[in-house]
PDB file of N, CA and C in Angstrom:
ATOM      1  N   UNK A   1       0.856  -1.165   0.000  1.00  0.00           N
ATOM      2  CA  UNK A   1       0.000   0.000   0.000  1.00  0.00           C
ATOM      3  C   UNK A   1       0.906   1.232   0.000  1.00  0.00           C
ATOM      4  N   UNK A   2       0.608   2.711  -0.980  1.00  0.00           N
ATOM      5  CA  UNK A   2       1.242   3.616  -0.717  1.00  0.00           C
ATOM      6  C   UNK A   2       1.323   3.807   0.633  1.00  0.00           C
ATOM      7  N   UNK A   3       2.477   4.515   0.578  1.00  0.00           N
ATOM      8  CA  UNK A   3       2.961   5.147   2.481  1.00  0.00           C
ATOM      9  C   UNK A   3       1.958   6.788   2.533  1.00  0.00           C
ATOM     10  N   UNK A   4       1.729   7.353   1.636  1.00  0.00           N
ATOM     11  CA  UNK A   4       0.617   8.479   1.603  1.00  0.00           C
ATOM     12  C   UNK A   4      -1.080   8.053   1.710  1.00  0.00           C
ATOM     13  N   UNK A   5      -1.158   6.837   1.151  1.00  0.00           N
ATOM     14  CA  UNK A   5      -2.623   6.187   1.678  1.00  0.00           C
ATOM     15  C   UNK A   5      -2.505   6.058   2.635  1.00  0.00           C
ATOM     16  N   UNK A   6      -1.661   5.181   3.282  1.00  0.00           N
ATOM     17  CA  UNK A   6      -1.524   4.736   4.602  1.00  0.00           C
ATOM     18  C   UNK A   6      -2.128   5.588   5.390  1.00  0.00           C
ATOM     19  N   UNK A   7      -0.590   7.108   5.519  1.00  0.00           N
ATOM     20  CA  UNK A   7      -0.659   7.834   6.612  1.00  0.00           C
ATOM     21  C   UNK A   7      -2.326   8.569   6.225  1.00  0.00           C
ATOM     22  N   UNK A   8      -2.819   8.434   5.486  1.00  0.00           N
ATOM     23  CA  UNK A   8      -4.226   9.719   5.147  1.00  0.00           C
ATOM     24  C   UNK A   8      -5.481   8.365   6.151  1.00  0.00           C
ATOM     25  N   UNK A   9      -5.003   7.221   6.144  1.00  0.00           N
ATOM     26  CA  UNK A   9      -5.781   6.296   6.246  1.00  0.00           C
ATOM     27  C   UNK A   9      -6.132   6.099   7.913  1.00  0.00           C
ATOM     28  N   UNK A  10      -4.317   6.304   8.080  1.00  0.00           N
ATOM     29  CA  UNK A  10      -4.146   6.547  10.170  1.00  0.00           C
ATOM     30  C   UNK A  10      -4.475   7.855  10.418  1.00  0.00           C
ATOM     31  N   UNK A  11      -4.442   8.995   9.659  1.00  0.00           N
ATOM     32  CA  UNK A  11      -4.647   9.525  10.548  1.00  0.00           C
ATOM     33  C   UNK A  11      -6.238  10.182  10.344  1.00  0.00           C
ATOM     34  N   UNK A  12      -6.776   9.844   9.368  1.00  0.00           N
ATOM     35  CA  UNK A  12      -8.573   9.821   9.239  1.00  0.00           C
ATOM     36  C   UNK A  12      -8.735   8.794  10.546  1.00  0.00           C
ATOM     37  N   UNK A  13      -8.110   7.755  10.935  1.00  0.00           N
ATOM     38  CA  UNK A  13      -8.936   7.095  12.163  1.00  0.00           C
ATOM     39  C   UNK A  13      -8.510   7.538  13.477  1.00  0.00           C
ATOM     40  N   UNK A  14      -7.407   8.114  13.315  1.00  0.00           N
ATOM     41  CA  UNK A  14      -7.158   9.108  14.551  1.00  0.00           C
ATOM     42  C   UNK A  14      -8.250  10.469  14.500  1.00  0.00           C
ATOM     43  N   UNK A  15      -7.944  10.817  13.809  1.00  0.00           N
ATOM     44  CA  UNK A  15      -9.349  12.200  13.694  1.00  0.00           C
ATOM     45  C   UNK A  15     -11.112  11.372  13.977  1.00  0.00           C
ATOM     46  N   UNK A  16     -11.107  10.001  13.740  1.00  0.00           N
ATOM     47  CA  UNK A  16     -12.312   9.629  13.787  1.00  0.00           C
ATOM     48  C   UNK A  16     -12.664   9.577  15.652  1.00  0.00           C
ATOM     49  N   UNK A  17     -11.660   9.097  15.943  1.00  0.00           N
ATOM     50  CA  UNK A  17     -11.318   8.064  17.418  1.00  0.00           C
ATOM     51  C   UNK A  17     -11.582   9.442  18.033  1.00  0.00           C
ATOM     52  N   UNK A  18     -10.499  10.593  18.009  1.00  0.00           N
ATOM     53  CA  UNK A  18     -10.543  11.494  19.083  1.00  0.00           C
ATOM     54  C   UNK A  18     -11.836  12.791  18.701  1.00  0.00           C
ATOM     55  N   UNK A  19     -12.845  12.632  17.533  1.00  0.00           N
ATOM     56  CA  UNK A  19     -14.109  12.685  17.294  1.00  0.00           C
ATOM     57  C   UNK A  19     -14.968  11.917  18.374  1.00  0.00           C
ATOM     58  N   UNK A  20     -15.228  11.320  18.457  1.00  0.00           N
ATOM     59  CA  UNK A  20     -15.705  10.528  19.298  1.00  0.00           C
ATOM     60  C   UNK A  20     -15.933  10.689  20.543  1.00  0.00           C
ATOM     61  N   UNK A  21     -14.692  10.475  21.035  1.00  0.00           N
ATOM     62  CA  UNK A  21     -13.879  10.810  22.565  1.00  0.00           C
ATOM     63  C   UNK A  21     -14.659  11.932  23.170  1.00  0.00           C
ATOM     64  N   UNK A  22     -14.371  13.354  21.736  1.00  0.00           N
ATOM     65  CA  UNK A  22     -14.859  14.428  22.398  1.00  0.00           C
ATOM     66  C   UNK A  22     -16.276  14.686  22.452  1.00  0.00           C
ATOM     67  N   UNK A  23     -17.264  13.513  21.474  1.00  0.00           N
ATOM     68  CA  UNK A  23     -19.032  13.445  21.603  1.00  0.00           C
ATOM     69  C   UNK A  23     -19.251  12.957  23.033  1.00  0.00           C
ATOM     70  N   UNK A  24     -18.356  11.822  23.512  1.00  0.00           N
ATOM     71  CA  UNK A  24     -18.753  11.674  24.698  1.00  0.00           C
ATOM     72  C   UNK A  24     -18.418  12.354  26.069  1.00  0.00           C
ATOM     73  N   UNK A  25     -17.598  12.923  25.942  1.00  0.00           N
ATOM     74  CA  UNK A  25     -17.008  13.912  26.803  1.00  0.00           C
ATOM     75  C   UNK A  25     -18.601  15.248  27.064  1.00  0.00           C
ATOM     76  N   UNK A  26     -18.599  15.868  25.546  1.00  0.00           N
ATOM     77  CA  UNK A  26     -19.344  16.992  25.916  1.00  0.00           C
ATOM     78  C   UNK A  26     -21.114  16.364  26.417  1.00  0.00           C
ATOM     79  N   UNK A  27     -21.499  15.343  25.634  1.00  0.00           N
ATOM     80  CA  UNK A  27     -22.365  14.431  25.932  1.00  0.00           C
ATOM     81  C   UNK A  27     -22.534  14.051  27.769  1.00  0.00           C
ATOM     82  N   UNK A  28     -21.343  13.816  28.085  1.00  0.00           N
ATOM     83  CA  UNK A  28     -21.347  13.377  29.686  1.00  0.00           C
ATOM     84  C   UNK A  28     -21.360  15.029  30.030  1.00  0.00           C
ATOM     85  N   UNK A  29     -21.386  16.187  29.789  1.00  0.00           N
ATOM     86  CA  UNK A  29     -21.459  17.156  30.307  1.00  0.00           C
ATOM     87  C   UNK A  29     -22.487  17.721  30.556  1.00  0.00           C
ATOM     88  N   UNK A  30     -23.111  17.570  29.402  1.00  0.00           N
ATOM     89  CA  UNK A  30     -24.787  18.098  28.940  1.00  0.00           C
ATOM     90  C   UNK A  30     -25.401  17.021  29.988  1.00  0.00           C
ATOM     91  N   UNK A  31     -25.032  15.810  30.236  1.00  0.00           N
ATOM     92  CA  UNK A  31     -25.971  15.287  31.116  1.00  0.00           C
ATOM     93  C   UNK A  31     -26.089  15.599  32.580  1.00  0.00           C
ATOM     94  N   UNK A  32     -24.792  16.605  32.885  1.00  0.00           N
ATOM     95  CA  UNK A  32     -24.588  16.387  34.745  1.00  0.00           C
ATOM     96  C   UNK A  32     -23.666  15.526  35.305  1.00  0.00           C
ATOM     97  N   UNK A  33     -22.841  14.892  34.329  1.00  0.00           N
ATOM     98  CA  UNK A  33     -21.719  14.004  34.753  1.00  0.00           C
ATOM     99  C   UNK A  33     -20.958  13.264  34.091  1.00  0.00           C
ATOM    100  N   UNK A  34     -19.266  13.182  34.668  1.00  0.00           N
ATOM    101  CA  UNK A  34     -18.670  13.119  33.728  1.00  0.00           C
ATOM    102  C   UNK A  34     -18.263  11.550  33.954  1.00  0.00           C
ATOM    103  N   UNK A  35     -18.004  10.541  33.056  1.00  0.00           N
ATOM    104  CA  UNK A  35     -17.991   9.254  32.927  1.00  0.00           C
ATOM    105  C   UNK A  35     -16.370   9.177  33.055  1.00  0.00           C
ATOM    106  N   UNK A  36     -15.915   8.760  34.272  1.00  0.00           N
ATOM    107  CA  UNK A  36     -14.479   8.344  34.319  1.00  0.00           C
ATOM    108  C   UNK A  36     -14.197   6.950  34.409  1.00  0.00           C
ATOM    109  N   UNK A  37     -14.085   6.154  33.905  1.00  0.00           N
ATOM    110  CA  UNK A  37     -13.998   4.843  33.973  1.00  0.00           C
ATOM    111  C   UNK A  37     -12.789   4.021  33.192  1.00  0.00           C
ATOM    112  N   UNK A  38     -11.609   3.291  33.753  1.00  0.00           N
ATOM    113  CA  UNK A  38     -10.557   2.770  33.472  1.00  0.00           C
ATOM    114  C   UNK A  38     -10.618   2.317  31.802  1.00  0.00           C
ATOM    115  N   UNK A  39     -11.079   1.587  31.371  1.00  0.00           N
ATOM    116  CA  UNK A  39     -11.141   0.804  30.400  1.00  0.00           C
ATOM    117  C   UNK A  39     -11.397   2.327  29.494  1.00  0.00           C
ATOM    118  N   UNK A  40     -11.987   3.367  29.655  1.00  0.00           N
ATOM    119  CA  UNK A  40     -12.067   4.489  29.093  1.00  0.00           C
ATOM    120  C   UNK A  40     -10.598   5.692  28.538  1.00  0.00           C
ATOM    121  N   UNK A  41      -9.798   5.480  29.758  1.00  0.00           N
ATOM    122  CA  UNK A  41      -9.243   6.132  30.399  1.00  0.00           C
ATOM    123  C   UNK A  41      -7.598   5.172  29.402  1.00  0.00           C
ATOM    124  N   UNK A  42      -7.912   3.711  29.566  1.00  0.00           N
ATOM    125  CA  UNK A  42      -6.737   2.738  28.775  1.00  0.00           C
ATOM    126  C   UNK A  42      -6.953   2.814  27.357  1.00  0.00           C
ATOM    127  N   UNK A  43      -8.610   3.015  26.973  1.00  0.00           N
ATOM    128  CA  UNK A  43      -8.711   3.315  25.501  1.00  0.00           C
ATOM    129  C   UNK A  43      -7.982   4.974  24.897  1.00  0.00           C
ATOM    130  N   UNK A  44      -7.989   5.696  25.512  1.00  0.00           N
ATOM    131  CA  UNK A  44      -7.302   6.966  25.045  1.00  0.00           C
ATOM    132  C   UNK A  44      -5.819   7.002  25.018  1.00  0.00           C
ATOM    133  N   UNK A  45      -4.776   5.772  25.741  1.00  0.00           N
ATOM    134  CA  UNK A  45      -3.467   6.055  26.113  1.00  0.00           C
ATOM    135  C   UNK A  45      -3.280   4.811  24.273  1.00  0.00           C
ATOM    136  N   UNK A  46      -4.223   3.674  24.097  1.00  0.00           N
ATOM    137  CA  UNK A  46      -3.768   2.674  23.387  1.00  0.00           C
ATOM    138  C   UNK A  46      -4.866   2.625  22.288  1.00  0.00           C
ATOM    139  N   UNK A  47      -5.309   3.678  21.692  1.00  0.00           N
ATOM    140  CA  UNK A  47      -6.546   3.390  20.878  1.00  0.00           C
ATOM    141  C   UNK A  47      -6.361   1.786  20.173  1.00  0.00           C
ATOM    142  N   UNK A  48      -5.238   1.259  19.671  1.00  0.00           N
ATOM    143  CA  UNK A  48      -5.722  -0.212  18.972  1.00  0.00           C
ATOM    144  C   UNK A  48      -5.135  -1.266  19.971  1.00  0.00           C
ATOM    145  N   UNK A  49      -5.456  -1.163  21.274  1.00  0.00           N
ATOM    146  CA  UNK A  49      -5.480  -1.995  21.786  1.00  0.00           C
ATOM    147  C   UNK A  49      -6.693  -2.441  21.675  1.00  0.00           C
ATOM    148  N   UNK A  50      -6.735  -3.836  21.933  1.00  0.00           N
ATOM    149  CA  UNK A  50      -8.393  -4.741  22.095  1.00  0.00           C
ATOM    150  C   UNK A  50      -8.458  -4.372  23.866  1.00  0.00           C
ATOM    151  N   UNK A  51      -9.684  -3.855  23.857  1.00  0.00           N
ATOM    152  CA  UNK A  51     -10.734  -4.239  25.243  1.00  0.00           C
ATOM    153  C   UNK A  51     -11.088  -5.980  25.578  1.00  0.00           C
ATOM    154  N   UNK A  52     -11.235  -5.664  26.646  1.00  0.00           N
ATOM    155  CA  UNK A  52     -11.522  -7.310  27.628  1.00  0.00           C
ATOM    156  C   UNK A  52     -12.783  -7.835  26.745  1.00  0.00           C
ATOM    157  N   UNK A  53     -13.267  -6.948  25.987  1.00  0.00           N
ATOM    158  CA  UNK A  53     -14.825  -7.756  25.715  1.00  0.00           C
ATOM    159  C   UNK A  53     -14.306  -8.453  24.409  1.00  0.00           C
ATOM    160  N   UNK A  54     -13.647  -6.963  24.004  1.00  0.00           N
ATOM    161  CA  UNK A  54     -12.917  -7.761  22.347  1.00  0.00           C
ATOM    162  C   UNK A  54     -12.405  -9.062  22.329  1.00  0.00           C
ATOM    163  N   UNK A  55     -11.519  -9.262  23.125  1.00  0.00           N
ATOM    164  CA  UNK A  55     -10.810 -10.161  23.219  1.00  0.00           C
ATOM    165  C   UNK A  55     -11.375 -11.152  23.722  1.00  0.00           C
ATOM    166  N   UNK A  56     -12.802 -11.011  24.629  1.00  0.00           N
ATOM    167  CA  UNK A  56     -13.618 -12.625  25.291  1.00  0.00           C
ATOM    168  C   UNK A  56     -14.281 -12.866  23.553  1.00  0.00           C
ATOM    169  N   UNK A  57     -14.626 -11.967  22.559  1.00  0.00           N
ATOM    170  CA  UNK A  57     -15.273 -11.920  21.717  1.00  0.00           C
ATOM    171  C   UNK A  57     -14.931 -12.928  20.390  1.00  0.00           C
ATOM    172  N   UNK A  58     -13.141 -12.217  20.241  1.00  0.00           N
ATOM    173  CA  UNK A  58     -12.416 -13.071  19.306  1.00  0.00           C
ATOM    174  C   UNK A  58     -11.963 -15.013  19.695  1.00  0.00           C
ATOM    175  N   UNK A  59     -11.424 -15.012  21.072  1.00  0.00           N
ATOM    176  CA  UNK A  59     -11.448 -16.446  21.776  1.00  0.00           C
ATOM    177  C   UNK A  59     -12.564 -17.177  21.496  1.00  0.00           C
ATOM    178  N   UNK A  60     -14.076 -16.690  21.878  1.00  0.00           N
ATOM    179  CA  UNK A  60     -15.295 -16.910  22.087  1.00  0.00           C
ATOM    180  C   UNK A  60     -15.209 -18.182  20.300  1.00  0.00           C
ATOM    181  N   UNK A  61     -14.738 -16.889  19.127  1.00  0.00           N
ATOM    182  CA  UNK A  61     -15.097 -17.343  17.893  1.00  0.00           C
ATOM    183  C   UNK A  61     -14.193 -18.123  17.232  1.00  0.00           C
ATOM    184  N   UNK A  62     -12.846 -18.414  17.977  1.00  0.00           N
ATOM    185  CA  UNK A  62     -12.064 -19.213  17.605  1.00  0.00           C
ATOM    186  C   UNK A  62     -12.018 -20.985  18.246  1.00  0.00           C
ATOM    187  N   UNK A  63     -12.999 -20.636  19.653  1.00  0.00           N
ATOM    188  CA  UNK A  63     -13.365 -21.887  20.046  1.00  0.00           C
ATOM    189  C   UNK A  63     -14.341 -22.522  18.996  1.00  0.00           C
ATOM    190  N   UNK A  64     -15.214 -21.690  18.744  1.00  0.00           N
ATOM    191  CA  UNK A  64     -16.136 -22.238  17.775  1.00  0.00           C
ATOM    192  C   UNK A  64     -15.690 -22.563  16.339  1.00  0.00           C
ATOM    193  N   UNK A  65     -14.967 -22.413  15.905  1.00  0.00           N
ATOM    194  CA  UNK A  65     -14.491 -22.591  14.738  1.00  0.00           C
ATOM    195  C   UNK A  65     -13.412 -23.526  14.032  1.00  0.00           C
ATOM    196  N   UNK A  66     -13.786 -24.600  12.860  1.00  0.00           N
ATOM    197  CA  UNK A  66     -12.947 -25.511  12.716  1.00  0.00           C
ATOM    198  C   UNK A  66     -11.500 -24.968  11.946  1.00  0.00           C
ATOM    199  N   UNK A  67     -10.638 -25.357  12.085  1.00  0.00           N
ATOM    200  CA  UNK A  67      -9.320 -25.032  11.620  1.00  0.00           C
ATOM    201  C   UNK A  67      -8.317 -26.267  10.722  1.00  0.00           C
ATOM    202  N   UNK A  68      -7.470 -26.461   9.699  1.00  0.00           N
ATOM    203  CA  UNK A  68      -6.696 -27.075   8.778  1.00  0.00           C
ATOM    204  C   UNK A  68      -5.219 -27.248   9.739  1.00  0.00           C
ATOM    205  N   UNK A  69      -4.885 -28.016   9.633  1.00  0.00           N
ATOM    206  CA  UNK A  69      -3.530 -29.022  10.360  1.00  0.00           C
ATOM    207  C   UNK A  69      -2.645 -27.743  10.432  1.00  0.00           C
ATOM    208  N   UNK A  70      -2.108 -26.876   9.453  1.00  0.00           N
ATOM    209  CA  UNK A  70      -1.468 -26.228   8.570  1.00  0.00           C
ATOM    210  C   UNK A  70      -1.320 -24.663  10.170  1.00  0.00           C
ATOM    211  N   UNK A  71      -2.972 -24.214  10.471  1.00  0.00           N
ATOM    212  CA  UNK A  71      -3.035 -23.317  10.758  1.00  0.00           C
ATOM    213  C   UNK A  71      -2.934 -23.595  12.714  1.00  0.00           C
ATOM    214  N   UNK A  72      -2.937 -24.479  12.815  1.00  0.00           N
ATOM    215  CA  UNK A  72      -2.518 -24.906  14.207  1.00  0.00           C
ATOM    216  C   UNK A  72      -1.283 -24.276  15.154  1.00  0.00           C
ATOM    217  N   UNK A  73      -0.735 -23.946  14.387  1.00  0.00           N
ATOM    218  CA  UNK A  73       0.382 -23.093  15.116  1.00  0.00           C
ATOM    219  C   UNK A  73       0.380 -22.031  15.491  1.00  0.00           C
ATOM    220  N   UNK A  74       0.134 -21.134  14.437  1.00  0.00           N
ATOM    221  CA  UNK A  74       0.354 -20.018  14.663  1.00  0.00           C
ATOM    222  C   UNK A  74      -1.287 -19.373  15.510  1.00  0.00           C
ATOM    223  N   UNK A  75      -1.977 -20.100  14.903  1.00  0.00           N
ATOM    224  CA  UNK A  75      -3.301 -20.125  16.321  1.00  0.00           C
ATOM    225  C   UNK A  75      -3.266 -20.024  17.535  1.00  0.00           C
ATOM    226  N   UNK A  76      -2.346 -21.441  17.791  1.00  0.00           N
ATOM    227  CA  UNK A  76      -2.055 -21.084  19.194  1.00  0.00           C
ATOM    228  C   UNK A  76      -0.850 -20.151  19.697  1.00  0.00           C
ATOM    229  N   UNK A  77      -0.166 -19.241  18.708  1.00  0.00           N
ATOM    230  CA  UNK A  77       0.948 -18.464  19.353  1.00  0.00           C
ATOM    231  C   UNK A  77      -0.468 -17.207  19.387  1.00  0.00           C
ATOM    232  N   UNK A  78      -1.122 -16.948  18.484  1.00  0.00           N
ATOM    233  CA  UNK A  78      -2.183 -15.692  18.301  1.00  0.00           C
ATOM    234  C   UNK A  78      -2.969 -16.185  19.792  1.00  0.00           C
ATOM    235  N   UNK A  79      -3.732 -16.764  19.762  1.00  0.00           N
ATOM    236  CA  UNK A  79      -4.068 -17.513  21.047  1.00  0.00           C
ATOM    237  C   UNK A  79      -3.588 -16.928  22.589  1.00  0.00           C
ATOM    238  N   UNK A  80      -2.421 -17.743  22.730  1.00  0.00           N
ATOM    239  CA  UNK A  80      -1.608 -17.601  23.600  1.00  0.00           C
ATOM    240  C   UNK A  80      -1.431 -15.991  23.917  1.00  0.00           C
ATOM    241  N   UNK A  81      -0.809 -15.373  22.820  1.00  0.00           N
ATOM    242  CA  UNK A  81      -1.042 -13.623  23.257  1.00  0.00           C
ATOM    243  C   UNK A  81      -2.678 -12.997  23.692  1.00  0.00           C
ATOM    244  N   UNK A  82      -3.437 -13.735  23.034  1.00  0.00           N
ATOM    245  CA  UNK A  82      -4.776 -12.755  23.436  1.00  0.00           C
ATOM    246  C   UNK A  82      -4.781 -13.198  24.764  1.00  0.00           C
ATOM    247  N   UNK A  83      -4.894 -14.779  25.439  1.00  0.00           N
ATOM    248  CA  UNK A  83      -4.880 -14.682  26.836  1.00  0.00           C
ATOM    249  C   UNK A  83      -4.047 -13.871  27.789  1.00  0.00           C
ATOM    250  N   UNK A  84      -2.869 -13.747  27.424  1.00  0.00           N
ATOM    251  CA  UNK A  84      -1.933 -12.922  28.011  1.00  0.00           C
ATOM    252  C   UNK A  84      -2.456 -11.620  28.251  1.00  0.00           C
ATOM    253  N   UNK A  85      -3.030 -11.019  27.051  1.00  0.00           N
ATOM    254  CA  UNK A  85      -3.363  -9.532  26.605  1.00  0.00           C
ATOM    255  C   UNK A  85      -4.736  -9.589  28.468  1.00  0.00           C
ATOM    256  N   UNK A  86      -5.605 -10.729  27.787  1.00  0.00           N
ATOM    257  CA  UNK A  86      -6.700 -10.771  28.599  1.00  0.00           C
ATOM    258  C   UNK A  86      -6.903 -10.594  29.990  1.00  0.00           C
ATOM    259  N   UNK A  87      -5.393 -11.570  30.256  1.00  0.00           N
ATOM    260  CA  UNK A  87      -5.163 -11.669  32.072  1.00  0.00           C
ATOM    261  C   UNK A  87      -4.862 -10.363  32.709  1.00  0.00           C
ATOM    262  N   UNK A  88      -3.924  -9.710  31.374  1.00  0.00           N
ATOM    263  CA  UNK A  88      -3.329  -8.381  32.260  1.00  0.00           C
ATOM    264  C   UNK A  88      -4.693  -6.928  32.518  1.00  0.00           C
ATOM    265  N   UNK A  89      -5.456  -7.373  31.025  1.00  0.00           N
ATOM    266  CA  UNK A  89      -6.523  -6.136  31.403  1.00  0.00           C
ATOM    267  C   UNK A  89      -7.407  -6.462  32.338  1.00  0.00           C
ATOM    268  N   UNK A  90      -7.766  -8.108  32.710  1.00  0.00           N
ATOM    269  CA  UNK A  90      -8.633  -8.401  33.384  1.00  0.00           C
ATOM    270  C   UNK A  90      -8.248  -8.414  35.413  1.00  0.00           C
ATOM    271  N   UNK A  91      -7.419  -7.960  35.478  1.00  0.00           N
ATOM    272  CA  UNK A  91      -6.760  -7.590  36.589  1.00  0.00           C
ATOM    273  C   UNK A  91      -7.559  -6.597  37.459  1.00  0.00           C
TER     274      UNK A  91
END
């Protein structure tokens, strides 16, 4: 992929992400209160990190799903990191 698509591509989803951020921000204002909550707070430091739900979400669909001799490996190294990822956010 061009390196000028790319960057127009990151940083349209950075402009999308911190769009957002700031609907709910002024949104929690207009209501009388402001929503501080961790998983909120870890999404602004790591926007493409996966959340705890993401990640029960993707496991969830890989239990369910049949797989070829071939792809067994690297499954379980992908695998193996999402639990990792999972234990530490689920702390």
């Amino acid at each position: 992929m061009d390196l000028g698509i790319y960057m127009l591509i990151q940083t349209q989803a950075i402009f999308i992400f911190t769009l957002n951020k700031i609907k709910k921000l002024v949104m929690g204002f207009t209501a009388n209160h402001f929503e501080t909550q961790t998983s909120q707070i870890n999404n602004l430091q790591f926007p493409n990190q996966l959340t705890v739900i993401e990640i029960e979400i993707l496991l969830s669909m890989i239990k369910r799903t049949t797989f070829l001799g071939e792809d067994i490996e690297p499954l379980y190294n992908l695998v193996n990191k999402l639990q990792n990822q999972y234990t530490e956010q689920a702390k």
